[in-house]
N, C-alpha and C. Protein backbone atom coordinates (compact mmCIF):
# COMPACT_ATOMS: atom_id res chain seq x y z
N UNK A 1 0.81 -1.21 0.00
CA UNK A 1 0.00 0.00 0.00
C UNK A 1 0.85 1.27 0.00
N UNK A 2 2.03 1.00 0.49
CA UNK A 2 2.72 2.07 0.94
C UNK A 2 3.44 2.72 -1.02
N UNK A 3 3.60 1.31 -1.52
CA UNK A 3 3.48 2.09 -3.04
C UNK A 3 2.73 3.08 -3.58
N UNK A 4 1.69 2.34 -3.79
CA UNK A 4 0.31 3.03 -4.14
C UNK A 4 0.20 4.53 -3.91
N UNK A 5 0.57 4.84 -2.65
CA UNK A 5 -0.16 5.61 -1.51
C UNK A 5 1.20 6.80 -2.34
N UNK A 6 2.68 6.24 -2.34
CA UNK A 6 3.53 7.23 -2.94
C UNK A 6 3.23 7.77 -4.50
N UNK A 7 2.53 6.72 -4.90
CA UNK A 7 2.42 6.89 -6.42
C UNK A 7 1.32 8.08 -6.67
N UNK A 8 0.30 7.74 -6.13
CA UNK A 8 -0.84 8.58 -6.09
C UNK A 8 -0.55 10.47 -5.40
N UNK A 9 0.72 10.52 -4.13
CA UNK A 9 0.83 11.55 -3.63
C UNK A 9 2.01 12.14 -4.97
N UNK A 10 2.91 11.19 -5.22
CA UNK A 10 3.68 12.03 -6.87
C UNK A 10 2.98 12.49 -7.65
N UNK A 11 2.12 11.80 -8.60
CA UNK A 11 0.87 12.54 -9.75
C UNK A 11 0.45 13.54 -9.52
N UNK A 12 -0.14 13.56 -7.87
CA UNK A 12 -1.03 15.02 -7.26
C UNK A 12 0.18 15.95 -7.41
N UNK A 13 1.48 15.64 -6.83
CA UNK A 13 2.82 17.09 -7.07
C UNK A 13 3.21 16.91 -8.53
N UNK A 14 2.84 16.08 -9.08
CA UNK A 14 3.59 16.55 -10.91
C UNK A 14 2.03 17.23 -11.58
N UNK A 15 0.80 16.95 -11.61
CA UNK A 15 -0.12 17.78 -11.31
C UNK A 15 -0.13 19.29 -11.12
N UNK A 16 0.02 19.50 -9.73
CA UNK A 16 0.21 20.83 -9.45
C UNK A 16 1.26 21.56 -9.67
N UNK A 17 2.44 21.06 -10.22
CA UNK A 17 4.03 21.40 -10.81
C UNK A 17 2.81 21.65 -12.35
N UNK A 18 2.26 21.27 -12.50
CA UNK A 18 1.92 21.55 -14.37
C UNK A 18 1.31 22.71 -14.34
N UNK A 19 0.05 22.40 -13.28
CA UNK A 19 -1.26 23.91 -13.04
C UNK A 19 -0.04 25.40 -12.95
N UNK A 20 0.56 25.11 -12.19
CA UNK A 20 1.37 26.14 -11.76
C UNK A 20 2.52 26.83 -13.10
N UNK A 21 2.94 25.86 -13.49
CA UNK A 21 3.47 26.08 -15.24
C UNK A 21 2.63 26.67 -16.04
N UNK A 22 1.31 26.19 -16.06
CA UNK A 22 0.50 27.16 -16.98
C UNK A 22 0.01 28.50 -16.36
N UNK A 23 -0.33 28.25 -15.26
CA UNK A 23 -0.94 29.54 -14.81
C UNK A 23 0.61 30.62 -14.64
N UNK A 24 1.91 30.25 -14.90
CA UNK A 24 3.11 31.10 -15.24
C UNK A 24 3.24 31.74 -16.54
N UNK A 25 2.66 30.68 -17.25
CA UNK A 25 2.69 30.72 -18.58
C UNK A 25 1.41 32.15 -19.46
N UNK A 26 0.38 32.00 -18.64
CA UNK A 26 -0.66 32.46 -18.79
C UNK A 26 -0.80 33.97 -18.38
N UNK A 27 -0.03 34.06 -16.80
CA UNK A 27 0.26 35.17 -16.73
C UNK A 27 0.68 35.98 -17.76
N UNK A 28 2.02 35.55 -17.87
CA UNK A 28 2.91 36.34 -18.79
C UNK A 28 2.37 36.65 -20.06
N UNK A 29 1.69 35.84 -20.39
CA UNK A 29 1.13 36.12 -21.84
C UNK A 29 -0.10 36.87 -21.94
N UNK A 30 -0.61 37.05 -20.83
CA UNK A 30 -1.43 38.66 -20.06
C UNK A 30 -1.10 39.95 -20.91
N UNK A 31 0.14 39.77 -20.53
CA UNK A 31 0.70 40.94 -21.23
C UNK A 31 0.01 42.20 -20.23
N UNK A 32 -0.19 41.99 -18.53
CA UNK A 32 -0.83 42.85 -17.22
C UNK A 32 -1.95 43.32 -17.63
N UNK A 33 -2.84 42.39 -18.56
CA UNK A 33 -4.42 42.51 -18.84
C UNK A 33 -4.28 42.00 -17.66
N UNK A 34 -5.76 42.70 -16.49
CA UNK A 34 -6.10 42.24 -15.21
C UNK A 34 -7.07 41.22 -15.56
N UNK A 35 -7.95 41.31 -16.94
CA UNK A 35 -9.13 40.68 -16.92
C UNK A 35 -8.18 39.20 -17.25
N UNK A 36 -7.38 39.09 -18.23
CA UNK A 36 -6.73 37.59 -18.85
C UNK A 36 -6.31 37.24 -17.40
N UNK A 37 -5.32 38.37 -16.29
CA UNK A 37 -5.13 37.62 -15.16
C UNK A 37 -6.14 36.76 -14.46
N UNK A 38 -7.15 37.45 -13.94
CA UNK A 38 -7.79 36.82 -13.54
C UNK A 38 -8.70 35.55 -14.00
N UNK A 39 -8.83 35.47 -15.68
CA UNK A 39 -9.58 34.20 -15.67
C UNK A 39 -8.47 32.73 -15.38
N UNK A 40 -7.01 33.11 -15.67
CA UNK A 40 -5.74 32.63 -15.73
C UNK A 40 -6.01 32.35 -13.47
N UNK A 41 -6.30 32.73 -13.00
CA UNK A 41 -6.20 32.87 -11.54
C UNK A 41 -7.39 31.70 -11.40
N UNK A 42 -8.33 32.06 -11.89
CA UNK A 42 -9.88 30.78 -11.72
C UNK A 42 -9.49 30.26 -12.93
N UNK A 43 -8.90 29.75 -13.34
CA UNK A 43 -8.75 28.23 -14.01
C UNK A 43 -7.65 27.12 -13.11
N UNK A 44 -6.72 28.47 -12.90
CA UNK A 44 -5.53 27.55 -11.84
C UNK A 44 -6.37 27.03 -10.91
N UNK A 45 -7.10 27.88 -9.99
CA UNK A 45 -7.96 27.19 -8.66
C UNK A 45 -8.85 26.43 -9.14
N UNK A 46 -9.07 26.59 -9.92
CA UNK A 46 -10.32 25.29 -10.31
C UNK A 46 -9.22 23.54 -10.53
N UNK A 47 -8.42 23.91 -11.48
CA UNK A 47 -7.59 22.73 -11.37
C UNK A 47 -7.08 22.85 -9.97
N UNK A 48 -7.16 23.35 -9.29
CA UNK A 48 -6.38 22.95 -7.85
C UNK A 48 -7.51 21.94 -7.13
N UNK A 49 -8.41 22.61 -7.15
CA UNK A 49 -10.03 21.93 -7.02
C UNK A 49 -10.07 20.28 -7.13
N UNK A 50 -9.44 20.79 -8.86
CA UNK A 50 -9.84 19.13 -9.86
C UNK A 50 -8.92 17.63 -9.17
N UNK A 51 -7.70 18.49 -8.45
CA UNK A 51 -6.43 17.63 -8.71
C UNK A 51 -6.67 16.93 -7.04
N UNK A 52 -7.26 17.93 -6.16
CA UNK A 52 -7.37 17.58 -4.96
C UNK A 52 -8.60 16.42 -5.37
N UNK A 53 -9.39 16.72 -5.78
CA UNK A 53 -11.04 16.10 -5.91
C UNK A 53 -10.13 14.50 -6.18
N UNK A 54 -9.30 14.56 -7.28
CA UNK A 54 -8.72 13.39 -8.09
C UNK A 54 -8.04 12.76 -6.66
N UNK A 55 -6.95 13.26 -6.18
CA UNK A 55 -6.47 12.85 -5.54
C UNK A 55 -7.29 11.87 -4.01
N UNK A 56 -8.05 12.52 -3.98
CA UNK A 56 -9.29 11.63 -2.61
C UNK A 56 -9.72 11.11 -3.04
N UNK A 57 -10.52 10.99 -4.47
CA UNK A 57 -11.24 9.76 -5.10
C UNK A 57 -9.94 8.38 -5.31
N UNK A 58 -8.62 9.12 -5.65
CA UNK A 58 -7.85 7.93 -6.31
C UNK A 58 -7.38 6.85 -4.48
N UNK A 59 -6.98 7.72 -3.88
CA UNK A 59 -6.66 7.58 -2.07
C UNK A 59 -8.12 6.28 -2.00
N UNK A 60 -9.45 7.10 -2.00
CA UNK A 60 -10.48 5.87 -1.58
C UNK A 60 -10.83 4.88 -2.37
N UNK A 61 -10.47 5.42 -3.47
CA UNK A 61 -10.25 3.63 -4.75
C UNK A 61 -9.08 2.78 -4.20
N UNK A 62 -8.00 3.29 -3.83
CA UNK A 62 -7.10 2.37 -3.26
C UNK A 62 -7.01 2.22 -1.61
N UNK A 63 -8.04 2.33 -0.88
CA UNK A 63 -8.62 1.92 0.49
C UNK A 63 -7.61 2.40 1.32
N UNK A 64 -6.95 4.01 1.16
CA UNK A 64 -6.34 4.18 1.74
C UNK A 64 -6.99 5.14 2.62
């Protein structure tokens, strides 16, 4: 289990290593539009949302 349990907590940090790449990415390409910032700000939190949601469903599929 103790595999599993590492495998599932890596995905969730290579995951949020990606959200965080785009929402860098997204910024910058703003070009300090506040409005592009911000939809760039609620897409990151929403995948933060998605990845946590993933991560507890994948945890109680593997009876951890």
């Amino acid at each position: 289990m103790e595999a599993i349990e590492k495998a599932i907590e890596k995905a969730y940090q290579a995951h949020i290593s990606s959200l965080y790449k785009v929402l860098s990415q997204s910024i910058l390409s703003a070009n300090g539009d506040p409005s592009e910032i911000l939809a760039a700000q609620s897409r990151f939190k929403k995948g933060l949302e998605f990845a946590a949601d993933v991560r507890q469903k994948a945890r109680a599929a593997a009876e951890l």
